[in-house]
Protein backbone atom coordinates (compact mmCIF):
# COMPACT_ATOMS: atom_id res chain seq x y z
CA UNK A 1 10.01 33.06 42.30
CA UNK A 2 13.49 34.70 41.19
CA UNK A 3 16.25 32.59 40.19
CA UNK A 4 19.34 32.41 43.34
CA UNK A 5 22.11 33.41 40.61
CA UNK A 6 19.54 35.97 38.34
CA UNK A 7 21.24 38.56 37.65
CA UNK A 8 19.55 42.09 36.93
CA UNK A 9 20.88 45.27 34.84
CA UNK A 10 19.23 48.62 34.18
CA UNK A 11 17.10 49.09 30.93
CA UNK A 12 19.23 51.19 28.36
CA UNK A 13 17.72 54.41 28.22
CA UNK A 14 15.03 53.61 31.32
CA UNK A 15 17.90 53.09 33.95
CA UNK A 16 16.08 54.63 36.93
CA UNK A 17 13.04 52.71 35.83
CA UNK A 18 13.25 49.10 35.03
CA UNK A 19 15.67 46.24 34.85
CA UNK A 20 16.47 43.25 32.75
CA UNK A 21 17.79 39.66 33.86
CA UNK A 22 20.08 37.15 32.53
CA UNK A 23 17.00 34.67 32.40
CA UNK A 24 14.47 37.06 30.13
CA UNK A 25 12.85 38.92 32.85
CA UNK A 26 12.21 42.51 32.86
CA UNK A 27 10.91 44.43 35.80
CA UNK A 28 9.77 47.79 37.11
CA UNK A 29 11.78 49.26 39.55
CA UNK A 30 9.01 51.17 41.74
CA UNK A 31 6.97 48.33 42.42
CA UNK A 32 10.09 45.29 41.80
CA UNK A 33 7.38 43.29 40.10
CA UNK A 34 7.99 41.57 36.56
CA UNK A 35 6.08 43.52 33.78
CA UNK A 36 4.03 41.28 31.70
CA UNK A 37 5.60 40.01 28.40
CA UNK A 38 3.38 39.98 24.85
CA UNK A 39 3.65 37.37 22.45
CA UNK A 40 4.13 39.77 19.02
CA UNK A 41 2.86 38.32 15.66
CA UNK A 42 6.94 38.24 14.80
CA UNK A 43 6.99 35.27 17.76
CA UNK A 44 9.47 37.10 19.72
CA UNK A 45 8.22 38.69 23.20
CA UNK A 46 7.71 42.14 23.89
CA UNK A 47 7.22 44.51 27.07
CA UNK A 48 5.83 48.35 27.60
CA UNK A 49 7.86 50.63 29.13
CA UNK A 50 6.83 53.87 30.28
CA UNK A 51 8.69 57.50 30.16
CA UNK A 52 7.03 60.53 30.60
CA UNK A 53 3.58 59.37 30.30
CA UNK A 54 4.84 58.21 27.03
CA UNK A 55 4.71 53.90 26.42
CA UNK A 56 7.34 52.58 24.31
CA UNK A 57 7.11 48.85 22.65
CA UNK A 58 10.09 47.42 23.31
CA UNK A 59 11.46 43.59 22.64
CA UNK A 60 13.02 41.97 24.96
CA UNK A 61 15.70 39.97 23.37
CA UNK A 62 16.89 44.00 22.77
CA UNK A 63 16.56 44.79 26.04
CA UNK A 64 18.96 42.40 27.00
CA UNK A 65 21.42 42.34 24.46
CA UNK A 66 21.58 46.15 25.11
CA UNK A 67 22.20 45.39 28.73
CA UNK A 68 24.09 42.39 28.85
CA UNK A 69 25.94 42.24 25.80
CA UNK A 70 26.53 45.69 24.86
CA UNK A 71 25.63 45.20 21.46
CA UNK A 72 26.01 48.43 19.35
CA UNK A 73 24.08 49.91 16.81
CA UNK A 74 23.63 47.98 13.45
CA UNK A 75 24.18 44.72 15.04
CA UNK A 76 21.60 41.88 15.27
CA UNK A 77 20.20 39.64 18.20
CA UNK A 78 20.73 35.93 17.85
CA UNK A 79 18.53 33.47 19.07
CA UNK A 80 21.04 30.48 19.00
CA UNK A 81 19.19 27.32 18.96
CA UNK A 82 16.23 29.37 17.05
CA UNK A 83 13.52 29.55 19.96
CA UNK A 84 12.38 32.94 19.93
CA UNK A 85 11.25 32.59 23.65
CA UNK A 86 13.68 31.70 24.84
CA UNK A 87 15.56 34.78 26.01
CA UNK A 88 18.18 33.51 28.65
CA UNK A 89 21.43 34.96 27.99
CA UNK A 90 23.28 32.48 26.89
CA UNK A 91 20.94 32.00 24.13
CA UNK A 92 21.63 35.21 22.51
CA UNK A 93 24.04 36.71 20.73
CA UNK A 94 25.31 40.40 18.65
CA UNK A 95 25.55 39.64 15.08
CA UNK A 96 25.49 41.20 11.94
CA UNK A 97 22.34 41.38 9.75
CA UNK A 98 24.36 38.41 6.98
CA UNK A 99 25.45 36.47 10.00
CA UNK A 100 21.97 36.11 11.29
CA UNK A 101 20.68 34.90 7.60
CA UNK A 102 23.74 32.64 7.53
CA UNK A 103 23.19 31.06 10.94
CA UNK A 104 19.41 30.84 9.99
CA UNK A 105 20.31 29.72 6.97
CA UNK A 106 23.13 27.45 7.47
CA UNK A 107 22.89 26.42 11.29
CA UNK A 108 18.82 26.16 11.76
CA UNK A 109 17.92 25.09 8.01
CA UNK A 110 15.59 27.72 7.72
CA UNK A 111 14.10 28.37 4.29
CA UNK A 112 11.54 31.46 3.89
CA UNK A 113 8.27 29.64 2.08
CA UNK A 114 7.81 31.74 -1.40
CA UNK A 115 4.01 32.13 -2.05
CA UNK A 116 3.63 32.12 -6.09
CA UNK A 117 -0.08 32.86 -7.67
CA UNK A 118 -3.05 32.07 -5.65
CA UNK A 119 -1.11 31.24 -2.86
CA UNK A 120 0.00 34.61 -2.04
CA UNK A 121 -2.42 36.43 -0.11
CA UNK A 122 -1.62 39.44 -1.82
CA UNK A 123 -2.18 38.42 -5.25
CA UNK A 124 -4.98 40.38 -7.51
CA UNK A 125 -7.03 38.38 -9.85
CA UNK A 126 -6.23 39.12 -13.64
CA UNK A 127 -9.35 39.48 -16.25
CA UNK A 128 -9.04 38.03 -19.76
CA UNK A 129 -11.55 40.14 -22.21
CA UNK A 130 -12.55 39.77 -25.32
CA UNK A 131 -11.90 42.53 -28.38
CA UNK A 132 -15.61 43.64 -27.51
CA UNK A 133 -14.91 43.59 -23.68
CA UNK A 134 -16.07 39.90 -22.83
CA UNK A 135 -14.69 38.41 -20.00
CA UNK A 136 -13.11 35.44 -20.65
CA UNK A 137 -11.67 33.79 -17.84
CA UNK A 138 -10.73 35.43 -14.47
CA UNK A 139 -7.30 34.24 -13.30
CA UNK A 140 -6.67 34.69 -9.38
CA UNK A 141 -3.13 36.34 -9.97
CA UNK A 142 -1.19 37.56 -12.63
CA UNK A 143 1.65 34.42 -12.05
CA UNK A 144 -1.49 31.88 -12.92
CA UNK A 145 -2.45 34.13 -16.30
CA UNK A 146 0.87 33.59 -17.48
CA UNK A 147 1.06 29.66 -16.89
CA UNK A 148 0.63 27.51 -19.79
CA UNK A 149 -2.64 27.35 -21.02
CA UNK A 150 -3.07 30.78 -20.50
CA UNK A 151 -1.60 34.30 -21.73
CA UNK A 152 1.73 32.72 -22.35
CA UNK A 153 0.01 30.24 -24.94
CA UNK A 154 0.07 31.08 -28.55
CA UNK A 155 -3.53 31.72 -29.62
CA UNK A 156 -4.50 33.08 -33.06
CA UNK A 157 -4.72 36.89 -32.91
CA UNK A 158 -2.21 36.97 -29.74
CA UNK A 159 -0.65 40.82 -29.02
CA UNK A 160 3.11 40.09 -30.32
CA UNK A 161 5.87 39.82 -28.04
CA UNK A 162 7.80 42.73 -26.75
CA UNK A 163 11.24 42.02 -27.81
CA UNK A 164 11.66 40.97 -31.25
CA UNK A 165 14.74 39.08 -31.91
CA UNK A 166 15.81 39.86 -35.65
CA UNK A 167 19.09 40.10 -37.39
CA UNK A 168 20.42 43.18 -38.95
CA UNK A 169 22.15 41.76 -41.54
CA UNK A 170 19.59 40.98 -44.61
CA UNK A 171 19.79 38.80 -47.44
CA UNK A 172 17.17 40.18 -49.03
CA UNK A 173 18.89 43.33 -48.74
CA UNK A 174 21.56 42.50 -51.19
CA UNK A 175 20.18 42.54 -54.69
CA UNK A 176 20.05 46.38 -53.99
CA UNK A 177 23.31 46.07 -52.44
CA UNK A 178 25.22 44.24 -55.54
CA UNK A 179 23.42 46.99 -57.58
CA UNK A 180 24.41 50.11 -56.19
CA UNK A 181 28.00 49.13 -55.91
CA UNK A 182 28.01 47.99 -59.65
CA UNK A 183 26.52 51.62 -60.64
CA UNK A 184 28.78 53.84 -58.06
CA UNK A 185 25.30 54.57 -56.08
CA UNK A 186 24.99 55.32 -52.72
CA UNK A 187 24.74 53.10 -50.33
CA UNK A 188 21.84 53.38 -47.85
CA UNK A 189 23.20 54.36 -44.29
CA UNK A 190 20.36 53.40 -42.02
CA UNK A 191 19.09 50.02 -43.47
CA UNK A 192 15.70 48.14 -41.77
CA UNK A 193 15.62 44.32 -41.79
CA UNK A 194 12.74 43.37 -44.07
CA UNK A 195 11.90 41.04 -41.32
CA UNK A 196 11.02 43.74 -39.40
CA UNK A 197 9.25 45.14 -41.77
CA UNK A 198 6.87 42.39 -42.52
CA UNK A 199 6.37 41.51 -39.05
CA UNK A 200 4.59 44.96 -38.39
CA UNK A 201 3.02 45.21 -41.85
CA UNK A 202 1.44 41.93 -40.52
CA UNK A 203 1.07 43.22 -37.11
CA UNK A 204 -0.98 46.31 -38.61
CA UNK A 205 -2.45 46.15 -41.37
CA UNK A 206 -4.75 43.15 -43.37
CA UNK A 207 -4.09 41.66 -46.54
CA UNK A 208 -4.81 43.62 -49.32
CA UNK A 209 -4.57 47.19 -47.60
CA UNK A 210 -2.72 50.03 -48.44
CA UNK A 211 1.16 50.45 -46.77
CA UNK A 212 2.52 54.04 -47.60
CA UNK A 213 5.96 54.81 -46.58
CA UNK A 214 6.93 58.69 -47.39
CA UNK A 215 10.41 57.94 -46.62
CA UNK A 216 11.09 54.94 -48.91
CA UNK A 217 15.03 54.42 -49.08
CA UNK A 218 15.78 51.05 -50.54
CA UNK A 219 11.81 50.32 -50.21
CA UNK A 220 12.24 47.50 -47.26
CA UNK A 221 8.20 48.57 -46.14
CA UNK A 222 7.38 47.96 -49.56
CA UNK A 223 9.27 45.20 -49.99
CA UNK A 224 7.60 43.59 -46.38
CA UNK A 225 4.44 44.79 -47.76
CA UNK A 226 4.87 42.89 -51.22
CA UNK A 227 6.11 39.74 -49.13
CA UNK A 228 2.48 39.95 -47.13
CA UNK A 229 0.02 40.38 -49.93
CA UNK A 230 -0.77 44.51 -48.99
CA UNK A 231 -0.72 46.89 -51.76
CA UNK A 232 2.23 49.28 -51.45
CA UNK A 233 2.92 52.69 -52.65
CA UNK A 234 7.14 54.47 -50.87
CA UNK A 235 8.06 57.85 -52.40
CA UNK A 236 11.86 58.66 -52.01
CA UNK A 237 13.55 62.02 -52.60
CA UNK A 238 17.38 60.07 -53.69
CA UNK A 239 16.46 59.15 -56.76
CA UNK A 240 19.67 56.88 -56.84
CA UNK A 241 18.02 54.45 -53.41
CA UNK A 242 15.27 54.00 -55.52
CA UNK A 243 17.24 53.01 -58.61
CA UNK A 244 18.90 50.24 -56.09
CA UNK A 245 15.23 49.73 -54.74
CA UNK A 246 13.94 48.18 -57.81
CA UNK A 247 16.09 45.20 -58.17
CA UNK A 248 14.56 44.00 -55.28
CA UNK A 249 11.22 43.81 -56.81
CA UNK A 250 12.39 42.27 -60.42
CA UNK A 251 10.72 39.10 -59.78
CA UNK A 252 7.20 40.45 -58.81
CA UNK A 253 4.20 40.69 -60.97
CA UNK A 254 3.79 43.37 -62.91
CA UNK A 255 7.43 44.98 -62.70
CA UNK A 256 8.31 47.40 -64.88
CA UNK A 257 10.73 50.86 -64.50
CA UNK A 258 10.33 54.03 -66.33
CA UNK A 259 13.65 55.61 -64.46
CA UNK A 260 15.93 57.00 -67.40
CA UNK A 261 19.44 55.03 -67.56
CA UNK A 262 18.04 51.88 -65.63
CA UNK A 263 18.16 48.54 -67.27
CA UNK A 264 15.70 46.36 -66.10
């Protein structure tokens, strides 16, 4: 039975077809009955409105604020104390979209629940194989793989990181640097930390192989690869890098320099 002080407006944009009240009803205006209201998976109620034999899903919270409160476009519907039934007037109001997360936030203590790993219902399970293909363990999402214990563990044979943290400045460097200044040779412009060096000499290749670097310079591959136990062989065009090259190498076994005017 209506409310005595109910009061009814036309639908925005269905005017000569249906009306909204004050207290969350919404009704057709052919046959003044109430049109039935769905509970939506959002929780907020919903209505079907019809327009040249087209039906429109409409909320109506909307439907209301549209009529009652003018609300314009961009702006929010508030439920004030958080029921999203309850659709009285006085319940609602036009906000923006970051004062409706403030109020939810702030006013109602809401706090979205964050699904992580096998809690999320959208997470894929994450294979760990063997070199030869073996599974290994089947993790349900890629945030339990990385846990500890797992991927993020250091295991012998582990893929290296994918930022390498290494300083430019080399120590090992300077032997070569004290000699080409003492000799007026050139100094090398583009310079690679032997750390670097040795951590991909290590990364790809086994102890005892073969490292060839066409493009020697001051012989920081060779110098990694000496470092790592891998034969070495760098061939260098500046005759004068290599000359600073060598005195990097005077303490290794077996040194010995055939270059004209260098004193080992």
């Amino acid at each position: 039975m209506p409310l005595v002080d109910e009061k009814w407006l036309p639908v925005r944009s269905f005017e000569a077809s249906y009306e909204v009240s004050d207290c969350g009803g919404v009704r057709s205006l052919r046959t003044g009955k109430p049109l039935a209201q769905r509970l939506w998976n959002s929780g907020y109620r919903g209505v079907q409105l019809w327009a040249g034999n087209k039906a429109y899903s409409r909320s109506v919270h909307r439907l209301m604020a549209e009529a009652f409160l003018a609300i314009a476009p961009g702006m929010q519907v508030n439920h004030i104390d958080g029921d999203k039934e309850n659709n009285r007037i006085d319940n609602l109001e036009a906000v923006t979209p970051s004062e409706n997360l403030k109020h939810a936030v702030h006013v109602l203590g809401f706090r979205p629940p964050v699904a992580s790993g096998s809690e999320n219902p959208n997470a894929s399970p994450v294979d760990r194989l063997s070199l030869d293909g073996v599974l290994l363990h089947r993790y349900p999402s890629r945030a339990d793989a990385v846990r500890e214990g797992s991927f993020s563990a250091p295991t012998e044979g582990a893929i290296a990181r994918n930022v390498l943290s290494i300083p430019h400045r080399d120590p090992d460097q300077q032997p070569a640097r004290d000699y080409a200044a003492a000799h007026g040779l050139p100094a090398h412009p583009a310079l690679m930390p032997s750390k670097l060096a040795e951590h991909f000499v290590r990364f790809l290749s086994e102890v005892g192989d073969l490292i060839v670097d066409p493009f020697g310079g001051w012989a920081t591959t060779g110098r990694g690869a000496e470092l790592n136990n891998r034969r070495w062989l760098v061939t260098e065009r500046c005759r004068e890098y290599l000359m600073a090259a060598a005195q990097r190498f005077t303490g290794a076994p077996g040194f010995q320099t055939s270059m004209g005017g260098f004193n080992a």
